[in-house]
Protein backbone atom coordinates (compact mmCIF):
# COMPACT_ATOMS: atom_id res chain seq x y z
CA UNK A 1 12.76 -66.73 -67.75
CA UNK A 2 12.91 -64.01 -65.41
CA UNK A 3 13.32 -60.54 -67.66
CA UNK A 4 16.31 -58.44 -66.23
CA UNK A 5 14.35 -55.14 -65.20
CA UNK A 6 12.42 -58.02 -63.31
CA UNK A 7 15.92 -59.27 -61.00
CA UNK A 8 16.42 -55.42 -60.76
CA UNK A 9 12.80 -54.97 -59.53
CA UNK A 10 13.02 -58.01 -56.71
CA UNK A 11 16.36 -56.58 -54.94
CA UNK A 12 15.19 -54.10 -53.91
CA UNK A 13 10.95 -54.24 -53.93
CA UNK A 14 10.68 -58.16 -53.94
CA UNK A 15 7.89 -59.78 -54.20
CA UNK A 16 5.99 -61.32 -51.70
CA UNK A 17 6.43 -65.18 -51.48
CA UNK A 18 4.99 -67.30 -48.45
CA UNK A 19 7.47 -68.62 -45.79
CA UNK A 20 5.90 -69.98 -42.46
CA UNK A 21 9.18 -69.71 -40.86
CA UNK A 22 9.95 -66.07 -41.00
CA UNK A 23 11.14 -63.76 -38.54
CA UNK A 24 11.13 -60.23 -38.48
CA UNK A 25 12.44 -57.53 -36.84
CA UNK A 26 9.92 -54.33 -36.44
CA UNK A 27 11.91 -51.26 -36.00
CA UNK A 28 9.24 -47.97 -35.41
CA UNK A 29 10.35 -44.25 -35.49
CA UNK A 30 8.17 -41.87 -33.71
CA UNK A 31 8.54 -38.11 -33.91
CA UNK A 32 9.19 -36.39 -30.37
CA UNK A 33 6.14 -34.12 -30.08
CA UNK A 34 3.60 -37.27 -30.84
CA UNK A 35 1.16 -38.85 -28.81
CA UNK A 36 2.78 -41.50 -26.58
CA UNK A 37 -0.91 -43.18 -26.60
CA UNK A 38 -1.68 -43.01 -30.24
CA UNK A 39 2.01 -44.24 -30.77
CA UNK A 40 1.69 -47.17 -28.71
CA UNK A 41 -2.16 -48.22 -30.22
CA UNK A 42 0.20 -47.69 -34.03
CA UNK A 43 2.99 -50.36 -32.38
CA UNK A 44 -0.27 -52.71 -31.34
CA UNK A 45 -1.47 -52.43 -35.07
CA UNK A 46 1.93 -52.97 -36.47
CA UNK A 47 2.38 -56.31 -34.91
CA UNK A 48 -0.59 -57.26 -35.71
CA UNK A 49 0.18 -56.63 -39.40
CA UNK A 50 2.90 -58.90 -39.46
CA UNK A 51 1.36 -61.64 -37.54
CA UNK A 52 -1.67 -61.59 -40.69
CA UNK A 53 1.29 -63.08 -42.01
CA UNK A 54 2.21 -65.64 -39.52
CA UNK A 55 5.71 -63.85 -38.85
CA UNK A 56 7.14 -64.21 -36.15
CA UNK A 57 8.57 -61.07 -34.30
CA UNK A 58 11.69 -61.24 -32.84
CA UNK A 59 12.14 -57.94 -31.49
CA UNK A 60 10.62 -53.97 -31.83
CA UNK A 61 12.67 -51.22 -31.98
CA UNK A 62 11.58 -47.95 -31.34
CA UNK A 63 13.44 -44.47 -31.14
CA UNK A 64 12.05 -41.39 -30.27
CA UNK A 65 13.47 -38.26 -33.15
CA UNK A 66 13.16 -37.00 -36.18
CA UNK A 67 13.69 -38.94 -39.76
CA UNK A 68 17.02 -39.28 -40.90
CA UNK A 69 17.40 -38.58 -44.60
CA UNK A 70 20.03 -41.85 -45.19
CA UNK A 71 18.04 -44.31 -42.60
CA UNK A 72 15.22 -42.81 -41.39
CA UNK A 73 16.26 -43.60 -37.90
CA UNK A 74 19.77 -42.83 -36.77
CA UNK A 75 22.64 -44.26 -38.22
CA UNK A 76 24.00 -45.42 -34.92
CA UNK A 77 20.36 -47.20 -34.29
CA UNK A 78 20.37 -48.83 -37.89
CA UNK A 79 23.94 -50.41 -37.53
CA UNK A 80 22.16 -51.55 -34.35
CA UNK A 81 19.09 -52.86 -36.04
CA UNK A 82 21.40 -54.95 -38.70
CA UNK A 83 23.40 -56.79 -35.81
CA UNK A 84 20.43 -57.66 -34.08
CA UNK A 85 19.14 -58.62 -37.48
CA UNK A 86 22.22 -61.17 -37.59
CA UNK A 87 22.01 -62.42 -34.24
CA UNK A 88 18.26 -63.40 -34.50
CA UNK A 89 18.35 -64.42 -38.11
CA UNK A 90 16.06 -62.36 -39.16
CA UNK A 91 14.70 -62.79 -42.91
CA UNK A 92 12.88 -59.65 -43.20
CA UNK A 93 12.99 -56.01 -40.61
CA UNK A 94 10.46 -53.95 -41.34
CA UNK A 95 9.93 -50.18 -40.52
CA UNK A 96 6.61 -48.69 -39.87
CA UNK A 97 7.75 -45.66 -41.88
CA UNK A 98 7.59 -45.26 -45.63
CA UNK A 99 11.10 -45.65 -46.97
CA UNK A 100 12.61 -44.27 -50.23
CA UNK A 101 14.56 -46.85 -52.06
CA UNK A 102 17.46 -45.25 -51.70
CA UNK A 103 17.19 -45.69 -47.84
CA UNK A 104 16.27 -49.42 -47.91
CA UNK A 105 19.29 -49.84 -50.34
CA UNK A 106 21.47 -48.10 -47.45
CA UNK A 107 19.66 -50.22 -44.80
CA UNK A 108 20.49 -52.96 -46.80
CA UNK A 109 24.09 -52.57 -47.34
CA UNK A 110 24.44 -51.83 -43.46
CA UNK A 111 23.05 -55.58 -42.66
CA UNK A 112 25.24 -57.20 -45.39
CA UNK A 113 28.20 -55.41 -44.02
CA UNK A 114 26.99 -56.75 -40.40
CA UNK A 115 26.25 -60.15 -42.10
CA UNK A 116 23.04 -60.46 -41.69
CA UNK A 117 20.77 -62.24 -44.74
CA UNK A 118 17.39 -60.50 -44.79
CA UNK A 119 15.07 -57.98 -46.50
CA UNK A 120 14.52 -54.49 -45.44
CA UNK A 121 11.21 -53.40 -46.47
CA UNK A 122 8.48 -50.88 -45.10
CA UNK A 123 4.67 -50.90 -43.75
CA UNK A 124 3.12 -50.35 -46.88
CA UNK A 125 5.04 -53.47 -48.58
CA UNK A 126 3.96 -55.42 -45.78
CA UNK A 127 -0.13 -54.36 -46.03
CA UNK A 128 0.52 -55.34 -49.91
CA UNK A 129 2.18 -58.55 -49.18
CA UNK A 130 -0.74 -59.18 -47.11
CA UNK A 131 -3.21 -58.11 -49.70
CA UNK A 132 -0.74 -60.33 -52.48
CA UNK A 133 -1.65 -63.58 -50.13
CA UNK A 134 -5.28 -62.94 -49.59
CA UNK A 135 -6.13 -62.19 -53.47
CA UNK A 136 -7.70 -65.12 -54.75
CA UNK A 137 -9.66 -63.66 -57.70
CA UNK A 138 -8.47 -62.66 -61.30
CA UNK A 139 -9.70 -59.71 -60.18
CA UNK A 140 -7.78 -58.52 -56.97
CA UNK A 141 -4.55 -60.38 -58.22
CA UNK A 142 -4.68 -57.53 -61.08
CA UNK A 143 -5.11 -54.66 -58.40
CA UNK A 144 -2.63 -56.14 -56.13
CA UNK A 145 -0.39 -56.18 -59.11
CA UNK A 146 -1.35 -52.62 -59.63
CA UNK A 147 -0.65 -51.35 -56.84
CA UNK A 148 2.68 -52.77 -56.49
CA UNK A 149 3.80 -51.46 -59.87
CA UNK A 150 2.17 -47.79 -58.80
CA UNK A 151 4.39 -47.90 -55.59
CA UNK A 152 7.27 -49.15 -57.53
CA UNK A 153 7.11 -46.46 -60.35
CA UNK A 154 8.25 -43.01 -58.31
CA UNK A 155 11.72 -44.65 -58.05
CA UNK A 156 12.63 -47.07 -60.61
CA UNK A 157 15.54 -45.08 -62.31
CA UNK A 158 16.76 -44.83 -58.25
CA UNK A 159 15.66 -48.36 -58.34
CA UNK A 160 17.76 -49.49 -61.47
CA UNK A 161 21.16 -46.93 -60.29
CA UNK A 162 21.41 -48.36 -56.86
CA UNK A 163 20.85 -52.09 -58.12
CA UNK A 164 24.10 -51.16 -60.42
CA UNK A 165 26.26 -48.98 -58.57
CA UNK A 166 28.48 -51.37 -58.55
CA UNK A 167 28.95 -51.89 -62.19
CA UNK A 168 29.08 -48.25 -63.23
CA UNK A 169 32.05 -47.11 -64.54
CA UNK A 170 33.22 -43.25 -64.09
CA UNK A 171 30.66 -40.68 -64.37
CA UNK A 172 28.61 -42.58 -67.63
CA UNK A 173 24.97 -43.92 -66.21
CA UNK A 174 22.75 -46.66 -67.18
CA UNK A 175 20.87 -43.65 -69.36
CA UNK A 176 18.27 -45.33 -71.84
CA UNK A 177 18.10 -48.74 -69.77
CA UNK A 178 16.71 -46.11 -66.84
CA UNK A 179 14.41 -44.88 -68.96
CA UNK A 180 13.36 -48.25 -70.45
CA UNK A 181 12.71 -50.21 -67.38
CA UNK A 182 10.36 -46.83 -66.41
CA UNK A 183 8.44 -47.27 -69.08
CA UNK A 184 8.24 -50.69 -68.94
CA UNK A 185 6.26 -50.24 -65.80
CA UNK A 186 4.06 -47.86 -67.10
CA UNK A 187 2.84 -50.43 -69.83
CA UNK A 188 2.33 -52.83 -67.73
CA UNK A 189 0.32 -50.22 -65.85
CA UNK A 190 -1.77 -49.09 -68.26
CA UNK A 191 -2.15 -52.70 -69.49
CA UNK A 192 -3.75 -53.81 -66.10
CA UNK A 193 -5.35 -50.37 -65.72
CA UNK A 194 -7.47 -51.28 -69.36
CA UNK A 195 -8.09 -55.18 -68.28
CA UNK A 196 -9.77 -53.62 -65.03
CA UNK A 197 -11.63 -51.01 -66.42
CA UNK A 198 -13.42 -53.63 -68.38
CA UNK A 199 -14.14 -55.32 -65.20
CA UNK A 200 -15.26 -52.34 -63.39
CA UNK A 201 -18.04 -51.56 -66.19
CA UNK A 202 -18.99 -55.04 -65.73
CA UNK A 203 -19.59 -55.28 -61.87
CA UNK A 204 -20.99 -51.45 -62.28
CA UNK A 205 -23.61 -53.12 -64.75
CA UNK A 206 -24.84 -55.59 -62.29
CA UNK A 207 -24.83 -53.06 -59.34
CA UNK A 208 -28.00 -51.11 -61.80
CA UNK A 209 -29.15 -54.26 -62.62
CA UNK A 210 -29.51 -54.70 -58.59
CA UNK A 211 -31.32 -51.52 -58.58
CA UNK A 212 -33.80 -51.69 -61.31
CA UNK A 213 -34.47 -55.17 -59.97
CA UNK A 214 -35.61 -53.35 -56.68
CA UNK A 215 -32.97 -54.75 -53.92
CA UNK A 216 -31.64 -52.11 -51.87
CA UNK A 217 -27.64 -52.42 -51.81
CA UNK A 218 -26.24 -52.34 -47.91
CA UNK A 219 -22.25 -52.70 -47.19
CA UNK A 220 -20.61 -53.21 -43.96
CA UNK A 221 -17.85 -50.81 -43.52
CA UNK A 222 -15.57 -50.31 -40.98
CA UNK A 223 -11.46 -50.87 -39.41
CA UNK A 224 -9.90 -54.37 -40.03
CA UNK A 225 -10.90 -56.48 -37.59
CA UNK A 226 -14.05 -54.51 -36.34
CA UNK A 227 -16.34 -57.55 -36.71
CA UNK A 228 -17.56 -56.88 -40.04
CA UNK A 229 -17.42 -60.97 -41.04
CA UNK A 230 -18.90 -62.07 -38.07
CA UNK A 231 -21.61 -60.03 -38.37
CA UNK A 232 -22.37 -60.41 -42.07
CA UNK A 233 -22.44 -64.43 -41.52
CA UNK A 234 -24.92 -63.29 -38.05
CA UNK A 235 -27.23 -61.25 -40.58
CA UNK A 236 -26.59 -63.80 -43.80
CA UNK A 237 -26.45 -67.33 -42.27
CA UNK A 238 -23.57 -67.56 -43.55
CA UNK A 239 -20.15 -69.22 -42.97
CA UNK A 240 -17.66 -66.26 -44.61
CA UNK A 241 -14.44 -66.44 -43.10
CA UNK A 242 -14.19 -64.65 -39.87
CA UNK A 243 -10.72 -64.12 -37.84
CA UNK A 244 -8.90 -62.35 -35.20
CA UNK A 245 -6.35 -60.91 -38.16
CA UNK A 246 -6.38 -57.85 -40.22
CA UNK A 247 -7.80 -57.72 -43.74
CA UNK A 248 -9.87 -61.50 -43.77
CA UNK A 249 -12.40 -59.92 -46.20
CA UNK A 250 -10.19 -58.72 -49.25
CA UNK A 251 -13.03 -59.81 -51.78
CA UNK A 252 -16.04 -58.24 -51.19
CA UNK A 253 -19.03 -61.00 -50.93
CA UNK A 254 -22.63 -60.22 -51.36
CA UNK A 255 -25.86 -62.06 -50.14
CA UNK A 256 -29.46 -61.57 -49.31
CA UNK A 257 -30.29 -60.26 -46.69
CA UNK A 258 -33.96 -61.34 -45.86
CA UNK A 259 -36.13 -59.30 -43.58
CA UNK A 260 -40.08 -57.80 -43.88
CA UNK A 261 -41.04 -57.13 -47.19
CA UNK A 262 -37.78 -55.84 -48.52
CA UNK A 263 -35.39 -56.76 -51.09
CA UNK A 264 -31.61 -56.42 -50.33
CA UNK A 265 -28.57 -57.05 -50.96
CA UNK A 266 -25.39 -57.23 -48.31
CA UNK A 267 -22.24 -56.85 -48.83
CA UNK A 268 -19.16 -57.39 -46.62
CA UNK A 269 -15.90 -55.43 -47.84
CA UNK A 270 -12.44 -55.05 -46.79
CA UNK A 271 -11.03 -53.12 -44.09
CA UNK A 272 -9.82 -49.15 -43.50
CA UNK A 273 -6.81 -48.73 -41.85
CA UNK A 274 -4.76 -45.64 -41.10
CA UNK A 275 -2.52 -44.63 -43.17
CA UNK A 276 -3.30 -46.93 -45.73
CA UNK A 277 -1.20 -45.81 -48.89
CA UNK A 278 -2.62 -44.42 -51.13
CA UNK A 279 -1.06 -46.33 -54.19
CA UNK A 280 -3.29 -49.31 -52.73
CA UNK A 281 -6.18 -47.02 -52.46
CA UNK A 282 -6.17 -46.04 -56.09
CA UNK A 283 -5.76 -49.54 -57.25
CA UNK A 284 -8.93 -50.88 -55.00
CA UNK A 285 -10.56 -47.52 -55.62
CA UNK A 286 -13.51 -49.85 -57.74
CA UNK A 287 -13.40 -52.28 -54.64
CA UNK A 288 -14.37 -49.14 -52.54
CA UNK A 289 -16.85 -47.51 -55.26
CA UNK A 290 -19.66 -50.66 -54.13
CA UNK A 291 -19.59 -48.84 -50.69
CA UNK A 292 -19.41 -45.44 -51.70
CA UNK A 293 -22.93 -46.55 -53.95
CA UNK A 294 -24.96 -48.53 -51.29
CA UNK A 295 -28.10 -47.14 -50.63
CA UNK A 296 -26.66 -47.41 -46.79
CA UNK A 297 -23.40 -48.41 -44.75
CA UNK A 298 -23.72 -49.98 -41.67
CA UNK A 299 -20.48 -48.74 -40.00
CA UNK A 300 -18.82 -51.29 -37.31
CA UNK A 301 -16.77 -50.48 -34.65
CA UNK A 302 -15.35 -52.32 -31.99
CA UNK A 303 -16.54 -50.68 -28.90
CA UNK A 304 -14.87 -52.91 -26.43
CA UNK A 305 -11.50 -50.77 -27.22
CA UNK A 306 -10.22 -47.97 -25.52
CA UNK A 307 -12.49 -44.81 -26.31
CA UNK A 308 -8.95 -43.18 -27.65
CA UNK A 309 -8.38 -46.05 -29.72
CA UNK A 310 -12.40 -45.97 -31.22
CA UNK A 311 -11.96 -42.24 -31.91
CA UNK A 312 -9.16 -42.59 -34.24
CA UNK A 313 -10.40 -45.38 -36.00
CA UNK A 314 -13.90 -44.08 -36.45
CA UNK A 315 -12.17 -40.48 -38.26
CA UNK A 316 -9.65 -43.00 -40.20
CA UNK A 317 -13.22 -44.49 -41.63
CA UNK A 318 -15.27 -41.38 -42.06
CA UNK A 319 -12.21 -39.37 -43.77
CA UNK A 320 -12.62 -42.79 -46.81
CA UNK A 321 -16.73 -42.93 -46.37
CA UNK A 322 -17.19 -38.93 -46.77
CA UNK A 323 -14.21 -38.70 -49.81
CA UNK A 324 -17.63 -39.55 -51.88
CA UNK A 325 -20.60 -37.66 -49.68
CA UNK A 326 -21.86 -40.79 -47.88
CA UNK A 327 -24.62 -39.64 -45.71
CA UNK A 328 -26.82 -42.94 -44.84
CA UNK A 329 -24.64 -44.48 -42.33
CA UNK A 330 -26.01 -46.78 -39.38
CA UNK A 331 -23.01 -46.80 -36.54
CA UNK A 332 -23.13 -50.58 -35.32
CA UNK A 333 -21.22 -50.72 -31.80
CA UNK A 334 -20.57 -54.23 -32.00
CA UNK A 335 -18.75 -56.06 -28.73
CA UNK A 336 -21.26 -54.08 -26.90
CA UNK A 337 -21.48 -57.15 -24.48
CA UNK A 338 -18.08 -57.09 -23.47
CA UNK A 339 -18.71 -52.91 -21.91
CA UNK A 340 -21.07 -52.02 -19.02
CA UNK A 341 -24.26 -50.03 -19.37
CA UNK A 342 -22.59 -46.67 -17.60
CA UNK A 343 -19.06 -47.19 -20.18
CA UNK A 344 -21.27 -47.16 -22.98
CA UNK A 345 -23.43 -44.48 -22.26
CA UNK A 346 -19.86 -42.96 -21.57
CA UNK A 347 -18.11 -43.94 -24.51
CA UNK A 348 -21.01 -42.54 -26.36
CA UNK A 349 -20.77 -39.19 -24.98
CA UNK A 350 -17.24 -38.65 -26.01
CA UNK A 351 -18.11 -39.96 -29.72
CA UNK A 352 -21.20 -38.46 -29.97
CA UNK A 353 -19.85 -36.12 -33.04
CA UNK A 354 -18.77 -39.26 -34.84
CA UNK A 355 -21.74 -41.57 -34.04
CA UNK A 356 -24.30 -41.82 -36.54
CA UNK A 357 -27.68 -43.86 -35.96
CA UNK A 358 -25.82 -45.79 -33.12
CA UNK A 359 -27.02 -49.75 -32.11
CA UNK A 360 -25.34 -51.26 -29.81
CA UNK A 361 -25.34 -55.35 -31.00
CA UNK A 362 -23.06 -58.48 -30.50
CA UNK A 363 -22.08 -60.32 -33.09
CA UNK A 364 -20.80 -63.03 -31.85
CA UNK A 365 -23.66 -63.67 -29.65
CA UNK A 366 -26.17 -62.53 -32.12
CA UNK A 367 -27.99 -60.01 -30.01
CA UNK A 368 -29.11 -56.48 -30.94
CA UNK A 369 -29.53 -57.52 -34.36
CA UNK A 370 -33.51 -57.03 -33.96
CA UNK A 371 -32.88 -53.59 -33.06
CA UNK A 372 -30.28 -52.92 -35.96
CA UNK A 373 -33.29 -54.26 -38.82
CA UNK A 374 -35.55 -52.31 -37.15
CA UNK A 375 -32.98 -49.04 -37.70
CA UNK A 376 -32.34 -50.29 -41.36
CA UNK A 377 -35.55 -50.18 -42.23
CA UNK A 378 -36.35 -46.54 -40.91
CA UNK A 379 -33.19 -45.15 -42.44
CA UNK A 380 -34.02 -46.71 -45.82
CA UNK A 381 -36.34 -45.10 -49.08
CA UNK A 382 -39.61 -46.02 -48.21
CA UNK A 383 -41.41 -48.11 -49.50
CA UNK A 384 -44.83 -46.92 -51.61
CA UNK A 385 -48.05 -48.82 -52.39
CA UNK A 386 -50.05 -48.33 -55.43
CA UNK A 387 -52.96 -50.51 -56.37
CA UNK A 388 -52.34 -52.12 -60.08
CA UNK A 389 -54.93 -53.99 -62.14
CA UNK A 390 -54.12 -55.68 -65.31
CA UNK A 391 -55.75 -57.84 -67.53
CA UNK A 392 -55.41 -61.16 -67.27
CA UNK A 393 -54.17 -62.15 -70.05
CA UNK A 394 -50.95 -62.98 -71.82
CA UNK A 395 -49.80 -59.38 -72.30
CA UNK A 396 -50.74 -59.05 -68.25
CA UNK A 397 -48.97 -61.86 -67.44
CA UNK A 398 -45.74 -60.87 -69.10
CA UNK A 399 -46.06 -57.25 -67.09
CA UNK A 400 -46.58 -59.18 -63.39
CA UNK A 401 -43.51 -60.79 -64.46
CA UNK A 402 -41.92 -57.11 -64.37
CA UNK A 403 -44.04 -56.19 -60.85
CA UNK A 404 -42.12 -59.19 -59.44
CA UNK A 405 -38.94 -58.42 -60.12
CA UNK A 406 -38.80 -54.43 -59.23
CA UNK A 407 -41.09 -55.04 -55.93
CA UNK A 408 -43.08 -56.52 -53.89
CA UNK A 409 -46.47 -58.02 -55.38
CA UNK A 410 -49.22 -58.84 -52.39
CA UNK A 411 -51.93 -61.31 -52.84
CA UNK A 412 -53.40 -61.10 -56.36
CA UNK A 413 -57.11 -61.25 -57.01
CA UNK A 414 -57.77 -63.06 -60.40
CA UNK A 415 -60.83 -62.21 -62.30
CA UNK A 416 -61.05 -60.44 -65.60
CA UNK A 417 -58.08 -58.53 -64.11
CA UNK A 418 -55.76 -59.21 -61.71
CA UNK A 419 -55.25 -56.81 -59.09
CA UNK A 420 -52.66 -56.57 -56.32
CA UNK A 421 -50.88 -54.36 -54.62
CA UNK A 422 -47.50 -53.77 -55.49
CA UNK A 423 -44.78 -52.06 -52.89
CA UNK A 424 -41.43 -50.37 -54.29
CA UNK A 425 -39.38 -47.51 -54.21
CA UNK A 426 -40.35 -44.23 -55.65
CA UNK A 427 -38.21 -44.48 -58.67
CA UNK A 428 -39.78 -48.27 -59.57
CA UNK A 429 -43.46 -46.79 -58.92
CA UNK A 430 -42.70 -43.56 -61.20
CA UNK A 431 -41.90 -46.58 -64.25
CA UNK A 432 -45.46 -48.25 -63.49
CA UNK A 433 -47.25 -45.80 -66.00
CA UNK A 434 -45.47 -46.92 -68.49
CA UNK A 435 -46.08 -50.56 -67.59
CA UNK A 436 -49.60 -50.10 -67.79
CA UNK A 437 -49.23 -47.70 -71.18
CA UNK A 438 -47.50 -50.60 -72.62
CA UNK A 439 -49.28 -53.95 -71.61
CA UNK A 440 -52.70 -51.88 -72.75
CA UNK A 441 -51.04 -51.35 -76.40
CA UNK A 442 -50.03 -55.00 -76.17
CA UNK A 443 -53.53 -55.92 -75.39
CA UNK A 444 -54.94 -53.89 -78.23
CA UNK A 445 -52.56 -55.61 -80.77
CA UNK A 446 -53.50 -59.12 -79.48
CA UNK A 447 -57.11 -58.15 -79.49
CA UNK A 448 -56.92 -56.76 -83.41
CA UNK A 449 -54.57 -59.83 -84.56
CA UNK A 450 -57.18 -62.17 -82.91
């Protein structure tokens, strides 16, 4: 049975629950001293937010002033926004601008008084609605559910007073209820906040045990729908979904990635996007901790968009990447095919200050990705040799065992010892001392005990 702070919670914040046949209404507020350029690419990447959801938009409205404290646009504009809302039968509008609840109750109360039957919610509900259908994992169900509750907490005694304005008598308030559905949240918070630290130590565990192992860790990086998936499956052979929609990747995956004498490990993880809220942020901040770790980040971009359009993405992504100090980042200018020689060399002028180690590549058509391996493998720790003999015995066979796993072991020449050369990292070959110190004492034991 549904708890009553829970009733409370869904009229006003509900949550999200899949319906092919919706149709919204996008209504967008831009300030009067903003870029008409950078306003219209933020009206492009709104619809395409709500078609990640298979909504169907009815109509954008836009107005041009500054936010109104009771609807964020005008009042005269939202009475406006709440008849069209009844005329199209429209389940859901949805502003581009954060709202406070007490404007999306106000919002609300205009559309039932124009009879219209719908939802008013804002951007960053609909990037978590589309996060809430794309978790598929224990895992990212818990940070979706995070990050909802984080969003939810600022204004749940707001929350709680507008869902019973009605039902208040005189001056009295709801009082202790207020503060009891607050702290409600907040256990539940801290509740999920405990179950994923637990997971967090775990994956952080494996991500050393990657390292001592000897794979290098790579993650693609990048704006939604840069081509990040169809370029891990190029690199991978592998059939990870890959769409024309914002946010396909929500879980990052990781394969091999098999090329020369290396050892590594790709990963694919989910998008940047401006503005994304920061409530969502904090609750995939372990998500985004495997990129801020990899020994390198092959940033994609789409370069087949407006130069405008690329330079706004690319500081959305290096504002996240350099939060942490990432500085070994390979800038992959994927749709390369789709821009002449002379735009590129263009294009690349005017981003110069934001293009690190740039390869041009496609994709979809696989080409360039020669050239990228070639640039991973300069930008990466090199790789040292050192010449290791041990004896072959069962003590030396238990340490090649070890060679194998942190490196790579060349052709072995077997005699009283077996010697080979072994290629790794500088950290692995610093450990190789002890190795030897170790498999010699073993030997010594095994020779006294015999």
């Amino acid at each position: 049975m549904m708890q009553e702070s829970d009733k409370i919670q869904e009229q006003i914040v509900p949550k999200y629950r899949r319906n092919q046949t919706e149709t919204v209404i996008l209504v967008m507020r831009v300030s009067p001293d903003s870029d008409p350029d950078k306003n219209a690419r933020k009206a492009d990447e709104f619809i395409e937010l709500a078609k990640a959801l298979d909504y169907k938009v009815a109509d954008f409205v836009t107005q041009e002033r500054h936010p109104d404290r009771k609807y964020n646009v005008g009042s005269g504009k939202a009475r406006e926004v709440a008849i069209l809302a009844r005329d199209l039968r429209a389940t859901r509008i949805i502003f581009y601008d954060p709202l406070s609840t007490s404007q999306i109750y106000n919002i609300s109360k205009l559309c039932g008084e124009a009879g219209a039957s719908c939802k008013v919610v804002d951007r960053f509900q609909l990037i978590l609605d589309i996060f809430a259908e794309r978790a598929t994992t224990h895992r990212s169900k818990l940070q979706v559910e995070l990050a909802r509750l984080r969003y939810e907490l600022p204004s749940a005694k707001m929350l709680i007073a507008l869902s019973k304005k009605e039902e208040r008598a005189g001056w009295g308030g709801l009082g202790d209820y207020e503060d009891s559905y607050e702290q409600d949240i907040k256990k539940r918070i801290s509740r999920i906040e405990t179950e994923l630290s637990k997971a967090d130590l775990e994956e952080e565990a494996r991500r050393l045990y990657r390292h001592k192992r000897g794979f290098f860790m790579i993650s693609l990086a990048g704006y939604t729908n840069a081509g990040k998936s169809t370029l891990f499956n190029a690199l991978v052979d592998e059939n990870a979904e890959s769409k024309d929609m914002f946010f396909t990747t929500l879980i990052p995956k990781t394969r091999a990635l098999e090329f020369g004498k290396r050892k590594i490990l790709l990963t694919d993880t989910v998008g940047f996007i401006e503005d994304l809220p920061h409530f969502l942020v904090d609750a995939f901040r372990s998500t985004l901790e495997g990129i801020y770790f990899s020994d390198m980040i092959l940033l994609t971009v789409d370069f087949s968009e407006p130069v405008e359009y690329i330079r706004d993405k690319l500081i959305t992504c290096h504002e996240t990447l350099w939060e942490k100090g990432t500085s070994n980042i390979i800038t992959v200018l994927n749709k390369s095919e789709l821009v002449s020689k002379k735009e590129q060399k263009q294009k690349l002028e005017e981003l110069e200050h934001l293009v690190i180690n740039p390869v041009f590549i496609s994709a979809k058509n696989k080409t360039g990705l020669d050239r990228l391996l070639l640039e991973i493998d300069r930008n990466l720790p090199q790789l040292i040799v050192r010449t290791v003999s041990l004896p072959n015995t069962k003590a030396g066979a238990s340490a090649l065992s070890w060679f194998y796993e942190n490196g790579i072991v060349e052709e072995i020449l077997y005699g009283k010892y077996m010697t080979f050369e072994f290629m790794a990292t500088e950290d692995v070959i610093a450990k190789t001392d002890d190795i030897l110190r170790r498999t010699e004492e073993k030997e010594n034991e095994e020779n006294e005990n015999f």
